[in-house]
C-alpha atoms as a PDB file:
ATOM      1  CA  UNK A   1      18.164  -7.355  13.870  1.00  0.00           C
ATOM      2  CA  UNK A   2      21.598  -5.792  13.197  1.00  0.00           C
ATOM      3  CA  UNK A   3      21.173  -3.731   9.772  1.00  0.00           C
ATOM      4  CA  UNK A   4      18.179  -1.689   8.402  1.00  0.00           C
ATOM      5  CA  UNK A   5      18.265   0.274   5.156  1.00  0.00           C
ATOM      6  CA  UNK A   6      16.003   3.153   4.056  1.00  0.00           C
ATOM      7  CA  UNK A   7      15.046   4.446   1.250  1.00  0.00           C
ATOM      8  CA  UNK A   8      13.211   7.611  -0.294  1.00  0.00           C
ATOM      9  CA  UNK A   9      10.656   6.626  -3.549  1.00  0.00           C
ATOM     10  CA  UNK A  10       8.035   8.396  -5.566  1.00  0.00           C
ATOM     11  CA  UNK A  11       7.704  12.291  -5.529  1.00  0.00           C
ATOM     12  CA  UNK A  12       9.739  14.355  -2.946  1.00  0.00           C
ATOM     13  CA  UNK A  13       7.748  15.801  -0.242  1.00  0.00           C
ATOM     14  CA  UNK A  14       8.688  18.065   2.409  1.00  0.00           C
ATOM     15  CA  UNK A  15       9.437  15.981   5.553  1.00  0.00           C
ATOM     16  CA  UNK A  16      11.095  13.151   4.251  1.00  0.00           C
ATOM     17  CA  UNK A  17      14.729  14.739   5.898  1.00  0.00           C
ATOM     18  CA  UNK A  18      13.332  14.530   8.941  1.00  0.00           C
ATOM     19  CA  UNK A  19      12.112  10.945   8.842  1.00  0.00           C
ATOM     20  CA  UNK A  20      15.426  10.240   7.459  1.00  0.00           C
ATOM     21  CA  UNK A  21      16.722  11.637  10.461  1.00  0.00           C
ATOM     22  CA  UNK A  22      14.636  10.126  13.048  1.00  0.00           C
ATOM     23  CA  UNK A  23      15.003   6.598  11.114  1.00  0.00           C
ATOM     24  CA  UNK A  24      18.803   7.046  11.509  1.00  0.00           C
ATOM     25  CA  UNK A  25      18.944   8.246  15.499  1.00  0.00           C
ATOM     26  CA  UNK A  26      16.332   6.256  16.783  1.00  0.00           C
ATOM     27  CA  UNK A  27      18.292   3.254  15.308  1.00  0.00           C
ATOM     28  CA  UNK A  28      21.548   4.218  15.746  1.00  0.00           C
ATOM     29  CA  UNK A  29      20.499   4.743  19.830  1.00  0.00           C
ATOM     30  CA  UNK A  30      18.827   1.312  19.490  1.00  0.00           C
ATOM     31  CA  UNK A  31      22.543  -0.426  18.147  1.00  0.00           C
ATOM     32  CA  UNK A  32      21.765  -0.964  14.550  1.00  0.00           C
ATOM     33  CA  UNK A  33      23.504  -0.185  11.618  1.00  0.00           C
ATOM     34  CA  UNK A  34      21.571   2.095   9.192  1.00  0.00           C
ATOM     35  CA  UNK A  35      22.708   2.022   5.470  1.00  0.00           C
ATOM     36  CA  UNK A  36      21.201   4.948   3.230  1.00  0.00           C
ATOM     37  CA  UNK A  37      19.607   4.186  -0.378  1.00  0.00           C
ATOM     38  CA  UNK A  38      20.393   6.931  -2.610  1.00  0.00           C
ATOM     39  CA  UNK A  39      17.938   7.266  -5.923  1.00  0.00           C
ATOM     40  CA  UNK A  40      15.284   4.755  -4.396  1.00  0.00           C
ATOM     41  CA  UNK A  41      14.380   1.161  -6.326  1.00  0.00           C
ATOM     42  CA  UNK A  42      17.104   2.506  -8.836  1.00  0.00           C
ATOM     43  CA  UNK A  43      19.583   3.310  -6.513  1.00  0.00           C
ATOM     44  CA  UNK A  44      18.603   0.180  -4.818  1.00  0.00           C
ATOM     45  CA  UNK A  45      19.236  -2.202  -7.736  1.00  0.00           C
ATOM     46  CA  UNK A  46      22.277  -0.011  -8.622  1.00  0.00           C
ATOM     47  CA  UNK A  47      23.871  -0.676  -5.427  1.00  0.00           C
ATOM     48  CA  UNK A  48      23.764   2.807  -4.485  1.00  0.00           C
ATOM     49  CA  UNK A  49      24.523   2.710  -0.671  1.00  0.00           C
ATOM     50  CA  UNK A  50      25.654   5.011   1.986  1.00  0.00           C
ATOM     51  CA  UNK A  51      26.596   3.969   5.498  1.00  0.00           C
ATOM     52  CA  UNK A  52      24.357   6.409   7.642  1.00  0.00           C
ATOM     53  CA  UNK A  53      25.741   8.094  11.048  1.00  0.00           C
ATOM     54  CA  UNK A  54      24.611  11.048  13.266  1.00  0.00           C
ATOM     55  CA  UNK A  55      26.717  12.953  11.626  1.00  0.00           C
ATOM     56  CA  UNK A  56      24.711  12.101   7.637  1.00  0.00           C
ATOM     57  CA  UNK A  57      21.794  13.564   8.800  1.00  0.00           C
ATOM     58  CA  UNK A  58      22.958  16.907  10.834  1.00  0.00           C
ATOM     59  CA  UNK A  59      20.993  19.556   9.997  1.00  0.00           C
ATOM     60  CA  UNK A  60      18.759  18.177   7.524  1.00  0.00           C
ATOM     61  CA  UNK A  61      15.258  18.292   9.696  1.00  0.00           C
ATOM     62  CA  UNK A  62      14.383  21.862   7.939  1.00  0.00           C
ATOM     63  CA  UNK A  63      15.809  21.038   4.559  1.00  0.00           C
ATOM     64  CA  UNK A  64      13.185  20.096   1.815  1.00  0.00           C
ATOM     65  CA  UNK A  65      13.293  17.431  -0.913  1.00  0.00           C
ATOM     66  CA  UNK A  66      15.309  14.208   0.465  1.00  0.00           C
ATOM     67  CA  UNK A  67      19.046  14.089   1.242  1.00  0.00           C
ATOM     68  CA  UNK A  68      18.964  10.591   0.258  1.00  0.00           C
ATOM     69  CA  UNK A  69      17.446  11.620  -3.731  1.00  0.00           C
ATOM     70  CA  UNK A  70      14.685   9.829  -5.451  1.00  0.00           C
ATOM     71  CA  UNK A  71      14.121   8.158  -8.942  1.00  0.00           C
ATOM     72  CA  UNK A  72      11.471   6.174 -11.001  1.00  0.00           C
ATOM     73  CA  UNK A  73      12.823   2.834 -11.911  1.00  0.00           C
ATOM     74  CA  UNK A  74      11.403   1.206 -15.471  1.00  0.00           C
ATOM     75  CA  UNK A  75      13.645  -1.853 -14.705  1.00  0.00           C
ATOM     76  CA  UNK A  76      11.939  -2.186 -11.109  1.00  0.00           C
ATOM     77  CA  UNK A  77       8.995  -3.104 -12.686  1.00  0.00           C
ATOM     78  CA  UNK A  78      10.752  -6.413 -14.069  1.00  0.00           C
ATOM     79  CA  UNK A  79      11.155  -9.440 -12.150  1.00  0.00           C
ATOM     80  CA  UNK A  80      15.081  -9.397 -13.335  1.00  0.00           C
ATOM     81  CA  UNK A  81      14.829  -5.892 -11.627  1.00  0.00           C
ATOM     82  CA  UNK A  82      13.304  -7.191  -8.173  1.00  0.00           C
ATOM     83  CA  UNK A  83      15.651 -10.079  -8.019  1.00  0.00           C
ATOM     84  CA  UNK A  84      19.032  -8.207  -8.278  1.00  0.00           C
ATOM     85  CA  UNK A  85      17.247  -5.431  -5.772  1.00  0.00           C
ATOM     86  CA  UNK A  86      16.749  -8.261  -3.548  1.00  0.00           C
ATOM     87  CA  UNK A  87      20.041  -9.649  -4.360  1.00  0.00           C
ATOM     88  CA  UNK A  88      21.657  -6.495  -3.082  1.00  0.00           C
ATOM     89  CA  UNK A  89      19.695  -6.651   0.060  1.00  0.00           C
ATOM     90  CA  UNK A  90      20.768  -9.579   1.405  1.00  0.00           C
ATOM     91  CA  UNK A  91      24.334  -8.881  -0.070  1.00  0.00           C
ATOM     92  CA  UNK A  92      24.547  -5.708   2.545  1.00  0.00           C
ATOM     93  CA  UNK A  93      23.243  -7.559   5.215  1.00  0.00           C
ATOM     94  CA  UNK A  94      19.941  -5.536   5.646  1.00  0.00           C
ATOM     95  CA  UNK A  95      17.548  -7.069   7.177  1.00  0.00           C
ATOM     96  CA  UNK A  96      14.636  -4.511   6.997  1.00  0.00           C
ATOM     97  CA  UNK A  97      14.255  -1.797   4.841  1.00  0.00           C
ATOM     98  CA  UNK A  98      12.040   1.560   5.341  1.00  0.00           C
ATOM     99  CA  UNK A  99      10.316   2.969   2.561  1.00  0.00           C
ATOM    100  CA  UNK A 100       9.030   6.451   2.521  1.00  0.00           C
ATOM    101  CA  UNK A 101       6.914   7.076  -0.542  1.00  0.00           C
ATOM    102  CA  UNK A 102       3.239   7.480  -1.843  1.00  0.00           C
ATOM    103  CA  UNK A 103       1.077   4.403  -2.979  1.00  0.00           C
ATOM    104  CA  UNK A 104       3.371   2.975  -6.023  1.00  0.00           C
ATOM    105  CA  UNK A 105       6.761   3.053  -3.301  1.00  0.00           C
ATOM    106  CA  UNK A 106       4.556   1.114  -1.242  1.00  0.00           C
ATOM    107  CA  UNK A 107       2.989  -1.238  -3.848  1.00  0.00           C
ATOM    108  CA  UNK A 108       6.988  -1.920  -5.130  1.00  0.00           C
ATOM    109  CA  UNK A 109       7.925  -2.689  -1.485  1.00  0.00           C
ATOM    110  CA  UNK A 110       4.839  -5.491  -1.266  1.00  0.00           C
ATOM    111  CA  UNK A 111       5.975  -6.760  -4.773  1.00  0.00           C
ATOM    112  CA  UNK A 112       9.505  -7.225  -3.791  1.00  0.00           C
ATOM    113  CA  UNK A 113       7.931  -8.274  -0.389  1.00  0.00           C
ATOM    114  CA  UNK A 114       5.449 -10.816  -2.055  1.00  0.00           C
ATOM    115  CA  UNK A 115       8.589 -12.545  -4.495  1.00  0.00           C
ATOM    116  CA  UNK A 116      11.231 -12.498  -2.140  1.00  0.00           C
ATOM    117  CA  UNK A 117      10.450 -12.172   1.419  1.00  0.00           C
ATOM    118  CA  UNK A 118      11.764  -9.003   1.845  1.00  0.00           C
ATOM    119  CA  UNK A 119      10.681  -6.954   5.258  1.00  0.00           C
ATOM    120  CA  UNK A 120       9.586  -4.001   5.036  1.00  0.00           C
ATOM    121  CA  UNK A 121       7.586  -0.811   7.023  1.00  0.00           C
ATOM    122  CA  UNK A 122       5.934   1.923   5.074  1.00  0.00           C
ATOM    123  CA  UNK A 123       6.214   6.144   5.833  1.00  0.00           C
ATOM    124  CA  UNK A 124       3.594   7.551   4.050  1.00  0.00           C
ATOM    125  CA  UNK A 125       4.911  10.482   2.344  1.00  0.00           C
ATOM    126  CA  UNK A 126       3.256  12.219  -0.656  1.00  0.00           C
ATOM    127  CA  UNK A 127       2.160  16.133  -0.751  1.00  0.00           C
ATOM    128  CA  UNK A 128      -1.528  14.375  -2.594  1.00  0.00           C
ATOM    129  CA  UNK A 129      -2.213  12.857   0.962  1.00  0.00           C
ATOM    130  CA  UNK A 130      -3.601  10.451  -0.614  1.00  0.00           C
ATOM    131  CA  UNK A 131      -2.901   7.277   1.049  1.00  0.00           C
ATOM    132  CA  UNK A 132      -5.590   5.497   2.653  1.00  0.00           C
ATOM    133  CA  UNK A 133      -5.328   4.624   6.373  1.00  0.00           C
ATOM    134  CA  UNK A 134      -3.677   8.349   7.386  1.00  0.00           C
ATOM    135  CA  UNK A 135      -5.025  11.368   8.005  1.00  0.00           C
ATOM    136  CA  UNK A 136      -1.899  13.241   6.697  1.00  0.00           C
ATOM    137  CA  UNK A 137       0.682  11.855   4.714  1.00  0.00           C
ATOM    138  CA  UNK A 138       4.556  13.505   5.401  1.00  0.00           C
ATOM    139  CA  UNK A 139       4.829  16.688   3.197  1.00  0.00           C
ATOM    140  CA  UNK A 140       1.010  17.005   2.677  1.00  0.00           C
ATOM    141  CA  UNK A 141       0.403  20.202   5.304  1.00  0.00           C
ATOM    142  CA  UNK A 142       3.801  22.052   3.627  1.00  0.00           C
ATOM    143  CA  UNK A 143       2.396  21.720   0.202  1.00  0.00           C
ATOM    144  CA  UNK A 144      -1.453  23.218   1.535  1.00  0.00           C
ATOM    145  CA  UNK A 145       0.434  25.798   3.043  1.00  0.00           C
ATOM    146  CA  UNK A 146       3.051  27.219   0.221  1.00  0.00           C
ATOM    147  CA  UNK A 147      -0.526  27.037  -2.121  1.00  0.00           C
ATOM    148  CA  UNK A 148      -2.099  29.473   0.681  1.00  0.00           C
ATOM    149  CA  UNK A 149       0.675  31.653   0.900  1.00  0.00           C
ATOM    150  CA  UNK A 150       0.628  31.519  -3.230  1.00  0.00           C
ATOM    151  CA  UNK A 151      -3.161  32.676  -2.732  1.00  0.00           C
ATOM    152  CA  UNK A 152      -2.518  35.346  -0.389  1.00  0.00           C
ATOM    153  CA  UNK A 153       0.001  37.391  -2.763  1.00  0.00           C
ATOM    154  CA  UNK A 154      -2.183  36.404  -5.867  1.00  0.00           C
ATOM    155  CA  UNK A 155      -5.706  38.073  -3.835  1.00  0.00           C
ATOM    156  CA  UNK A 156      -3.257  41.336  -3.530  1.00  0.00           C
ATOM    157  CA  UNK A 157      -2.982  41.762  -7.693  1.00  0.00           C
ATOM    158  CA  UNK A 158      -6.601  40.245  -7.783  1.00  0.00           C
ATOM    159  CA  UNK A 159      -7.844  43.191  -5.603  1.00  0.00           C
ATOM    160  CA  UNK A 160      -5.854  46.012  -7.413  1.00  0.00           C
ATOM    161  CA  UNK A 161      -6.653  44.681 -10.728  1.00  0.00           C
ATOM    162  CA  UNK A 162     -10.351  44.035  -9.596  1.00  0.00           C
ATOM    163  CA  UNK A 163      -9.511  39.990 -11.502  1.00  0.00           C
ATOM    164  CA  UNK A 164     -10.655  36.812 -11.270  1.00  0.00           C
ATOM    165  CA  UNK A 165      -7.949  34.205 -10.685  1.00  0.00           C
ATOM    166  CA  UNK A 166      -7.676  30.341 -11.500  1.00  0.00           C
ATOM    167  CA  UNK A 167      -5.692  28.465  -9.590  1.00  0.00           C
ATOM    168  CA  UNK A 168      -3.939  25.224 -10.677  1.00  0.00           C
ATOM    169  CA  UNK A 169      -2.528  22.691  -8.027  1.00  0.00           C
ATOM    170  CA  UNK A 170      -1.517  19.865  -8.343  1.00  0.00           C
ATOM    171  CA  UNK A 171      -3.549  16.776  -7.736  1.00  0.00           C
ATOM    172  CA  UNK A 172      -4.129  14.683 -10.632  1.00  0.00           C
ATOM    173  CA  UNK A 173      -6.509  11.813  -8.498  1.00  0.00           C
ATOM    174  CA  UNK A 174      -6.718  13.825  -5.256  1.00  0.00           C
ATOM    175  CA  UNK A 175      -8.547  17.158  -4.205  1.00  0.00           C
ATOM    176  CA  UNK A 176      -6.994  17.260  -0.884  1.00  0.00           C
ATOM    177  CA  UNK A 177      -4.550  19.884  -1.893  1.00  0.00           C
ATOM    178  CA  UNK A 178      -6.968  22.299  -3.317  1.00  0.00           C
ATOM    179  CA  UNK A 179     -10.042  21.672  -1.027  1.00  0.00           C
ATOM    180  CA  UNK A 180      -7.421  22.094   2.172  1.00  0.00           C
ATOM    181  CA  UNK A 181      -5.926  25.493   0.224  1.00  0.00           C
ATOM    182  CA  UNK A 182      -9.365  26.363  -0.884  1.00  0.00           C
ATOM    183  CA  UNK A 183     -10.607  26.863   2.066  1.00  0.00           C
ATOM    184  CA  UNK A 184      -7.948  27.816   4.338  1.00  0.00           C
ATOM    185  CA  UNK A 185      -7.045  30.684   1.215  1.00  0.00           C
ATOM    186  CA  UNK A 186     -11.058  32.116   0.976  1.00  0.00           C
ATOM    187  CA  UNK A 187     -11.475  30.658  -2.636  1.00  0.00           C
ATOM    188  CA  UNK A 188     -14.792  31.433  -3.834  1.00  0.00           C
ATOM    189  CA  UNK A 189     -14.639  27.907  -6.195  1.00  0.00           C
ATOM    190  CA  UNK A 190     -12.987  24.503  -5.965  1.00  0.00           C
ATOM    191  CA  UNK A 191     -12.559  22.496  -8.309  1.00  0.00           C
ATOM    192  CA  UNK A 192     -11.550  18.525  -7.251  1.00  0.00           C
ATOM    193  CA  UNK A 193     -11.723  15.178  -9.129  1.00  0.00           C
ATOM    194  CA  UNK A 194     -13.622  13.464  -6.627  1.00  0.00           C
ATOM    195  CA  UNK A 195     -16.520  16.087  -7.129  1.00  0.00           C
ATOM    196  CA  UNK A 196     -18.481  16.761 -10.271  1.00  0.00           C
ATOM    197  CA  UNK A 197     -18.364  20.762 -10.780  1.00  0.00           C
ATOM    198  CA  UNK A 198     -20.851  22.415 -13.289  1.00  0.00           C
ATOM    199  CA  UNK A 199     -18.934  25.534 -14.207  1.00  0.00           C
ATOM    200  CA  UNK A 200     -22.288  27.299 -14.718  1.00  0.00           C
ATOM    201  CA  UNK A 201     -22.662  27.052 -11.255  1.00  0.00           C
ATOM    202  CA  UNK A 202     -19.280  28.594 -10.739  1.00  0.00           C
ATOM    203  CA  UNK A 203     -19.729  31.391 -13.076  1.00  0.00           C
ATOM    204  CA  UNK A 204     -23.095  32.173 -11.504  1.00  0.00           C
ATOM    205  CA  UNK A 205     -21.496  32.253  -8.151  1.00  0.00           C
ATOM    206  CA  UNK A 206     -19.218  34.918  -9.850  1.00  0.00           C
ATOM    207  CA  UNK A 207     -22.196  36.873 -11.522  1.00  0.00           C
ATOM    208  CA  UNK A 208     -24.055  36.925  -7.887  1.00  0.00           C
ATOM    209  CA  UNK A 209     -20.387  38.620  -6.159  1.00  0.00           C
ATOM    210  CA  UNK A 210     -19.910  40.938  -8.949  1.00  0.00           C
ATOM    211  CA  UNK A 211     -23.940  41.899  -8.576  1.00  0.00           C
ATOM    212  CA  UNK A 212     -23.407  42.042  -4.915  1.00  0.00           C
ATOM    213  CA  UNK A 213     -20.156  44.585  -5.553  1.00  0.00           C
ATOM    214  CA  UNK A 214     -17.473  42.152  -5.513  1.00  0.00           C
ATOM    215  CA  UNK A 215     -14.274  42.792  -7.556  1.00  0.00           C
ATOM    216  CA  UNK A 216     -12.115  40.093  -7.601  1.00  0.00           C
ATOM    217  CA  UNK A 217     -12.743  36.392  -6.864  1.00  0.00           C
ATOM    218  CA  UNK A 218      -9.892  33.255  -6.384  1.00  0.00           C
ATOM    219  CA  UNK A 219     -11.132  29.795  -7.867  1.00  0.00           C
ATOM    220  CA  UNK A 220      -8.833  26.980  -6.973  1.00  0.00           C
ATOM    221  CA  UNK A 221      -8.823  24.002  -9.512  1.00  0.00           C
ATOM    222  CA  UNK A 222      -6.881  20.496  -9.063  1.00  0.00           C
ATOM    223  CA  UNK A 223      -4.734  19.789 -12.380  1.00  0.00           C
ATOM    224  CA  UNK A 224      -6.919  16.576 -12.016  1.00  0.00           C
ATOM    225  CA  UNK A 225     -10.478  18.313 -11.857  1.00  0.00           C
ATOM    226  CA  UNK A 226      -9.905  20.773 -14.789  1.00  0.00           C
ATOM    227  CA  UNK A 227      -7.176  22.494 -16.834  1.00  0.00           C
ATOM    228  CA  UNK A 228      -6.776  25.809 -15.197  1.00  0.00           C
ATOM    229  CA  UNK A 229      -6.307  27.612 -18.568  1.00  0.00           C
ATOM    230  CA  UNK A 230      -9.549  26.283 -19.959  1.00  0.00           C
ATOM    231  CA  UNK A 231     -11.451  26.840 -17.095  1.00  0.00           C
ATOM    232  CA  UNK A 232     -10.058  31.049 -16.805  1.00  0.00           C
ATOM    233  CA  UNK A 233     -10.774  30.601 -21.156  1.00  0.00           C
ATOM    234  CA  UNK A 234     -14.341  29.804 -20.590  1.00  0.00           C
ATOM    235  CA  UNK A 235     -14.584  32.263 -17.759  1.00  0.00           C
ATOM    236  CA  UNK A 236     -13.624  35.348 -19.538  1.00  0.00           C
ATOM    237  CA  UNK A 237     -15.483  34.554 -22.612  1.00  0.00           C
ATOM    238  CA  UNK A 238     -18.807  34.162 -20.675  1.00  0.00           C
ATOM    239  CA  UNK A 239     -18.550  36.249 -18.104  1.00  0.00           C
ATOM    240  CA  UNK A 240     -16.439  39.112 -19.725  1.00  0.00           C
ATOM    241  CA  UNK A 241     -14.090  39.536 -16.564  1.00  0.00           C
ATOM    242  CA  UNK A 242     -10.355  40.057 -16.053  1.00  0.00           C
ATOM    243  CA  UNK A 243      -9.132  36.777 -16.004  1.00  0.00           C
ATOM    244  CA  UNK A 244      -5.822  35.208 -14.977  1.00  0.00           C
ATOM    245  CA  UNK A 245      -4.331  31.869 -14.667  1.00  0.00           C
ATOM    246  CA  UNK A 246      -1.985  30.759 -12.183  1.00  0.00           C
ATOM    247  CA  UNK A 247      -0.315  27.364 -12.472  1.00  0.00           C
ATOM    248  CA  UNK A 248       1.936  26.598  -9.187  1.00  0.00           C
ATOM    249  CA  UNK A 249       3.180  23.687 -10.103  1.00  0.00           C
ATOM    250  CA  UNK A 250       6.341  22.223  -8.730  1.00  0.00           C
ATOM    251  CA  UNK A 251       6.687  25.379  -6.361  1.00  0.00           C
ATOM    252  CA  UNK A 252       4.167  23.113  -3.893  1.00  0.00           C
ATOM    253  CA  UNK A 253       6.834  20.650  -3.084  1.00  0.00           C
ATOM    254  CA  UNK A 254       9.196  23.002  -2.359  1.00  0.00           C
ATOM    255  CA  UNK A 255      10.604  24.737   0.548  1.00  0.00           C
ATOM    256  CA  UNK A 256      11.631  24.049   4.481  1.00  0.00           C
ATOM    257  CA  UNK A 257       8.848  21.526   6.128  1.00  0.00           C
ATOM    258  CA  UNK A 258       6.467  23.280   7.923  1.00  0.00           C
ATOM    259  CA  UNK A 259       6.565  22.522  11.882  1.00  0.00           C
ATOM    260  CA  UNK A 260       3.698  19.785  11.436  1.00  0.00           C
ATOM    261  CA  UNK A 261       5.030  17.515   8.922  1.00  0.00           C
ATOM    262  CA  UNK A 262       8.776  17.529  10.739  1.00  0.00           C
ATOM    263  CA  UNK A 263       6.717  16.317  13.631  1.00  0.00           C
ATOM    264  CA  UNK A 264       4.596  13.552  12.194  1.00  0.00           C
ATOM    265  CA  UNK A 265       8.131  12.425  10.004  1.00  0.00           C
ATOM    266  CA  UNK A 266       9.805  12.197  13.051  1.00  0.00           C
ATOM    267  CA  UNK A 267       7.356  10.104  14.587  1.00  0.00           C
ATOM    268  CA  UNK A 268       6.400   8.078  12.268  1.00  0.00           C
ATOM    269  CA  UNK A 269      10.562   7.387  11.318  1.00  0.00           C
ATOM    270  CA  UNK A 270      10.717   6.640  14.796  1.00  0.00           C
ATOM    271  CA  UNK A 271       8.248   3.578  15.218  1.00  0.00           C
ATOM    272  CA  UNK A 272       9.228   2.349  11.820  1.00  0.00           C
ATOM    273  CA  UNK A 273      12.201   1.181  13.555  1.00  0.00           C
ATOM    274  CA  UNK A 274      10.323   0.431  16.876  1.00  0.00           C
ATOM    275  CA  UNK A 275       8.213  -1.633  14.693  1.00  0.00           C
ATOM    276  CA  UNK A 276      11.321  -3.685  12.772  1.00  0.00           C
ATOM    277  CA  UNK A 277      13.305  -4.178  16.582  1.00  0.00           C
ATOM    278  CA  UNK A 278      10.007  -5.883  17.370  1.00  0.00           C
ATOM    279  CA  UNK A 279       9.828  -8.655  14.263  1.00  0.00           C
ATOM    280  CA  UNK A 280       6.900  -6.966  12.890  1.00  0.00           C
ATOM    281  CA  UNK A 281       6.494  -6.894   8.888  1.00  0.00           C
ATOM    282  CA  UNK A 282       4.563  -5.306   5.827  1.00  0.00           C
ATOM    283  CA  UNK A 283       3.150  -2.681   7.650  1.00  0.00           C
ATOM    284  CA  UNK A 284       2.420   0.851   6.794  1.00  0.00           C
ATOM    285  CA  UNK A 285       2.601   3.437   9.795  1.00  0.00           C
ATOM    286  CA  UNK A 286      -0.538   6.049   9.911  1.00  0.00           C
ATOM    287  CA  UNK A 287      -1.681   8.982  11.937  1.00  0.00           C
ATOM    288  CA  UNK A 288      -5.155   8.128  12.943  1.00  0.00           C
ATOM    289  CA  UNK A 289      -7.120  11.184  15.412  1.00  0.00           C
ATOM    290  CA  UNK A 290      -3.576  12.519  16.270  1.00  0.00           C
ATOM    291  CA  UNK A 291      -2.500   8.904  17.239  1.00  0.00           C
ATOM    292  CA  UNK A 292       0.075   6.639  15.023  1.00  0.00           C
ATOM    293  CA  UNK A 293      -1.117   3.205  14.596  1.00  0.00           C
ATOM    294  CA  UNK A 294       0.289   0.488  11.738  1.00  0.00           C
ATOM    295  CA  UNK A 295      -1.459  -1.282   9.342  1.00  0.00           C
ATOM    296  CA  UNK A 296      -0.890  -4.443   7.174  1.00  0.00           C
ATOM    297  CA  UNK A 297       0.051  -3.154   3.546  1.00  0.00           C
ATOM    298  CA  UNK A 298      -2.086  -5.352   1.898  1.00  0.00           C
ATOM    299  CA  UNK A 299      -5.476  -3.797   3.907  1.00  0.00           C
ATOM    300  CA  UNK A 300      -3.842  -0.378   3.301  1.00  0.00           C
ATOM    301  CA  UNK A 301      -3.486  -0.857  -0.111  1.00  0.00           C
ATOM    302  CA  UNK A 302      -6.922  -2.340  -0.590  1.00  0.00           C
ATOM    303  CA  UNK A 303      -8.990   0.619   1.083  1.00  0.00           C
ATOM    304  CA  UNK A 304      -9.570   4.149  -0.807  1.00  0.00           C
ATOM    305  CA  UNK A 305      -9.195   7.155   0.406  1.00  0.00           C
ATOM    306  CA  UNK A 306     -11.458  10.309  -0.302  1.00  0.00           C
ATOM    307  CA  UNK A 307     -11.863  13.944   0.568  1.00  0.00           C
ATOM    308  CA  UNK A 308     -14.021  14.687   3.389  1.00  0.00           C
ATOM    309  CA  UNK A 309     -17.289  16.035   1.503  1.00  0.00           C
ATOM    310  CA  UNK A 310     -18.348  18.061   4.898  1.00  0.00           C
ATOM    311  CA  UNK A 311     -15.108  19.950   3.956  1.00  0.00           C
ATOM    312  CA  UNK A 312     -15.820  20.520   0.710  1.00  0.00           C
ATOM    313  CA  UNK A 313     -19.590  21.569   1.418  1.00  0.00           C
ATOM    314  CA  UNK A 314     -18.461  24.136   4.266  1.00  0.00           C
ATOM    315  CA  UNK A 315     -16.272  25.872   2.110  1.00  0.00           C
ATOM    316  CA  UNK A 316     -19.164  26.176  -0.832  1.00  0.00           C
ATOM    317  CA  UNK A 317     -21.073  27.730   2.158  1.00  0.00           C
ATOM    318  CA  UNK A 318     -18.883  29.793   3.451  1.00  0.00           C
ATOM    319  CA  UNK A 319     -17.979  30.785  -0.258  1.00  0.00           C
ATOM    320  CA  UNK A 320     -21.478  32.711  -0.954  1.00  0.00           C
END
């Protein structure tokens, strides 16, 4: 193997520079020839290419978002799309290509795997952490953390107003966001889509703090659970309290990876060329009890991945 491309697909997350960066050195010390995708699948079939060296990916490893941009592609999703992707593959002379990206990156990659041989290794990186087969995905502990830091400044007006706050994250399938947040922030609710949440319980749990003398409470709520401004509507009206709602939005993907994820994207960057030099194909790297191991895509993209319910039931506990 002479000439590997990567590419950046899906949502940005936090971390994806520095896999970038490791993908690049680690190949670059190995002799290969690294060419850059810019705007993923679209950038792909566009032609979009960059010759990477050491110096493309200088001080990127504490830069968020992805030097290398991302983009949906409509026209990937046609078999006319995939062949003139894979068309410009073989044109450049790349011989494996590394995708980081959530669950549809990696479902593309098998696709244009499956149809044309192309081979491929898979970075997990979405902030939902939501891939199966990985403890964290790249950009997943960033996101938890820029939500805590968003709850720690919100509990300061919460405590001088003597409020109740909702707050929406994002997670439209996955709770990891808020049930990580939630309990790392104090919340006294969370709200997930994996879990079925009768708000009477939650106002109750309010009635029994304000009873008890407390004056201000933080419920966390995944945009996927709940809408955040129904839940603080239905709040106020039965409860009578100061309300506020809090969406964070697009703030969670933001800012400089946190010390974590540049460490798992570098490693995982780093065997996804380790695992190309050695022939190997369709896999999907993974951090497994601190350790990286790879799986086939297709098993990986078979299995489902939940939140850990012990989780969820120690921060309801701790929550009284």
């Amino acid at each position: 193997m002479e000439r590997i491309g990567v590419l950046t697909s899906g949502g940005d997350a936090p971390g994806m520079n520095p896999a970038i960066r490791a993908i690049v050195r680690k190949a670059i010390y190995h002799g290969l020839e690294v060419i850059g995708i810019q705007r993923g699948y679209s950038g792909l079939i566009n032609g979009e290419f960059r010759e990477m060296n050491l110096s493309s990916v200088a001080d990127i490893i504490y830069r968020g978002g992805t030097i290398l941009r991302t983009a949906r592609s409509e026209r990937f999703r046609t078999p006319q799309g995939r062949q003139a992707a894979a068309e410009k593959l073989r044109g450049t002379g790349i011989e494996g290509l590394v995708v980081i990206g959530g669950d549809g990156s990696f479902r593309g990659a098998k696709v244009l795997s499956d149809e044309h041989g192309i081979n491929f290794i898979g970075v997990p990186g979405t902030i939902d952490n939501d891939i199966p087969c990985t403890d964290y995905c790249i950009g997943f502990d960033t996101a938890v953390n820029n939500v805590v830091d968003a709850i720690n400044k919100i509990r300061d007006t919460a405590t001088s107003h003597e409020r109740t706050y909702i707050v929406e994250v994002m997670g439209r399938n996955s709770g990891h966001i808020a049930l990580q947040a939630g309990l790392a922030g104090g919340a006294e609710s969370i709200l997930v889509p994996e879990m079925t949440t009768d708000l009477d319980d939650v106002i109750e749990k309010l009635l029994r703090g304000h009873q008890r003398g407390k004056l201000h409470s933080i419920i966390v709520v995944a945009e996927g659970a709940a809408s955040g401004l129904e839940i603080g509507r239905l709040i106020k009206e039965k409860t009578g309290f100061d309300t506020k709602v809090t969406i964070l939005g697009h703030i969670q993907r933001g800012g400089m990876p946190t010390a974590f994820d540049r460490t798992i994207a570098s490693r995982m960057g780093a065997m996804a060329v380790d695992l190309l030099m050695e022939g190997k194909n369709r896999r999907m790297i993974g951090v497994v009890s601190g350790e990286l191991k790879d799986f086939d895509i297709d098993y990986a993209l078979s299995q489902e991945k939940t939140i850990d319910r012990s989780i969820y039931e120690l921060a309801s506990i701790l929550a009284i």
